[in-house]
Protein backbone atom coordinates (compact mmCIF):
# COMPACT_ATOMS: atom_id res chain seq x y z
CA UNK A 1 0.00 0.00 0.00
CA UNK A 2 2.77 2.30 0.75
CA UNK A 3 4.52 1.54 -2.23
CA UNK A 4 1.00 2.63 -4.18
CA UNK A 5 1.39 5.85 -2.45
CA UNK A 6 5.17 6.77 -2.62
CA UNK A 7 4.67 6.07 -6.40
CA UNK A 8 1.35 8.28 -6.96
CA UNK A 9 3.15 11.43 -4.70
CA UNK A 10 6.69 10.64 -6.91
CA UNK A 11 4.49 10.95 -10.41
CA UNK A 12 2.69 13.96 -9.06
CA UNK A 13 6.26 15.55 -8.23
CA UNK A 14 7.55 14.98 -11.56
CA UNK A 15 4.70 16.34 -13.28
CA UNK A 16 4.48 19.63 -11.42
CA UNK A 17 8.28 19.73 -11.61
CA UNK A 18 7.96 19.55 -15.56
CA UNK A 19 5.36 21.50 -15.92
CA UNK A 20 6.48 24.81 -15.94
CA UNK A 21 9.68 24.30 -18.00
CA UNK A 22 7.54 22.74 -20.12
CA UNK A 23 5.19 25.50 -20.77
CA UNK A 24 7.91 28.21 -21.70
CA UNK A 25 7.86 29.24 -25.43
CA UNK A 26 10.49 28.25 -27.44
CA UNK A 27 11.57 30.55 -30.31
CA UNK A 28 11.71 28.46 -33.13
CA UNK A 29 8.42 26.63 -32.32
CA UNK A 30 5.28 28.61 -32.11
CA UNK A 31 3.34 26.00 -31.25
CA UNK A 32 5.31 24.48 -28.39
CA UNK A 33 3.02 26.47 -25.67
CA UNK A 34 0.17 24.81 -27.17
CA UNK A 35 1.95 21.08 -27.18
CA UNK A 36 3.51 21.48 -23.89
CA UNK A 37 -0.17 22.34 -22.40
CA UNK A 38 -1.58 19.36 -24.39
CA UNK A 39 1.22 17.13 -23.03
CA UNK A 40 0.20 18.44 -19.16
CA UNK A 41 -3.66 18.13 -20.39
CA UNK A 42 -2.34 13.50 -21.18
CA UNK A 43 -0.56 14.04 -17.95
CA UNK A 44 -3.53 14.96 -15.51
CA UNK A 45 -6.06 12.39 -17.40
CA UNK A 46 -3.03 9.61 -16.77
CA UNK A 47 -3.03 10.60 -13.11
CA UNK A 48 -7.00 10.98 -12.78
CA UNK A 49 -7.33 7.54 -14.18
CA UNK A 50 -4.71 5.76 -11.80
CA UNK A 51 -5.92 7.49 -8.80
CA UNK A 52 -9.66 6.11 -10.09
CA UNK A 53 -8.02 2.52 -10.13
CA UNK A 54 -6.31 2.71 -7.23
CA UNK A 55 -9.26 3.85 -4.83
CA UNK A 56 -11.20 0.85 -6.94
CA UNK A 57 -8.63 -1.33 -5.62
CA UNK A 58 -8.72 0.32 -2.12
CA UNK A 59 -13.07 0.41 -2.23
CA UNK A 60 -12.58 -3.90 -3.34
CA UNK A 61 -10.17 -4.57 -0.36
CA UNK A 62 -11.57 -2.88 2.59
CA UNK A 63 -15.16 -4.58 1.29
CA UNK A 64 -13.46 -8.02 1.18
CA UNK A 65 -12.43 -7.18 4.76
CA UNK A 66 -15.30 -6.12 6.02
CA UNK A 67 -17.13 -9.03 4.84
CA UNK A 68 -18.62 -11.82 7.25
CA UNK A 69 -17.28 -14.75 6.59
CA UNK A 70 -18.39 -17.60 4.74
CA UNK A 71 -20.36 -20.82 6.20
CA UNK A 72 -17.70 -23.83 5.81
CA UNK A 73 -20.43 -26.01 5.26
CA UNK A 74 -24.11 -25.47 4.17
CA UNK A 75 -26.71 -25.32 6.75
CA UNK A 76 -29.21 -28.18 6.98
CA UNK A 77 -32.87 -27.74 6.90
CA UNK A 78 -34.27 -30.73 9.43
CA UNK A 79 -36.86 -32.76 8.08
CA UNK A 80 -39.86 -33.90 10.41
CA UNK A 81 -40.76 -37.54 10.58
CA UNK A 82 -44.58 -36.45 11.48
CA UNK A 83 -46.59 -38.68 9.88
CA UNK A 84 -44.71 -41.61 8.44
């Protein structure tokens, strides 16, 4: 779990990190404001979507946790000898 999280708060550093630099015009490129913004745009939807999967993951473990166990054996219904 920890590794989950040092991994998510390392890929959020390196994307705000970049970000910036990313974003400065470059002279010979007039559209490289426009691509780096695009680029940061793939970044976020790449981060929503992992944090999405990871709570998923989180939601499916705490439930399998919290759930009561399972009968070892199936529980008999007793049958009446009234009458025979």
């Amino acid at each position: 779990m920890t590794t989950i999280r040092t991994s998510l708060a390392l890929a959020a550093l390196l994307g705000l990190a970049s970000g910036p630099a990313l974003a400065q015009v470059q002279p010979g490129n007039p559209n490289a404001a426009n691509q780096s913004m695009q680029n940061m745009s793939t970044n976020r939807t790449m981060q929503q979507e992992q944090t999405g999967q990871n709570n998923t993951t989180m939601m499916n473990i705490q439930r399998s946790q919290n759930a009561p166990p399972t009968p070892s054996a199936p529980v008999g219904i007793p049958h009446g000898g009234i009458g025979r």
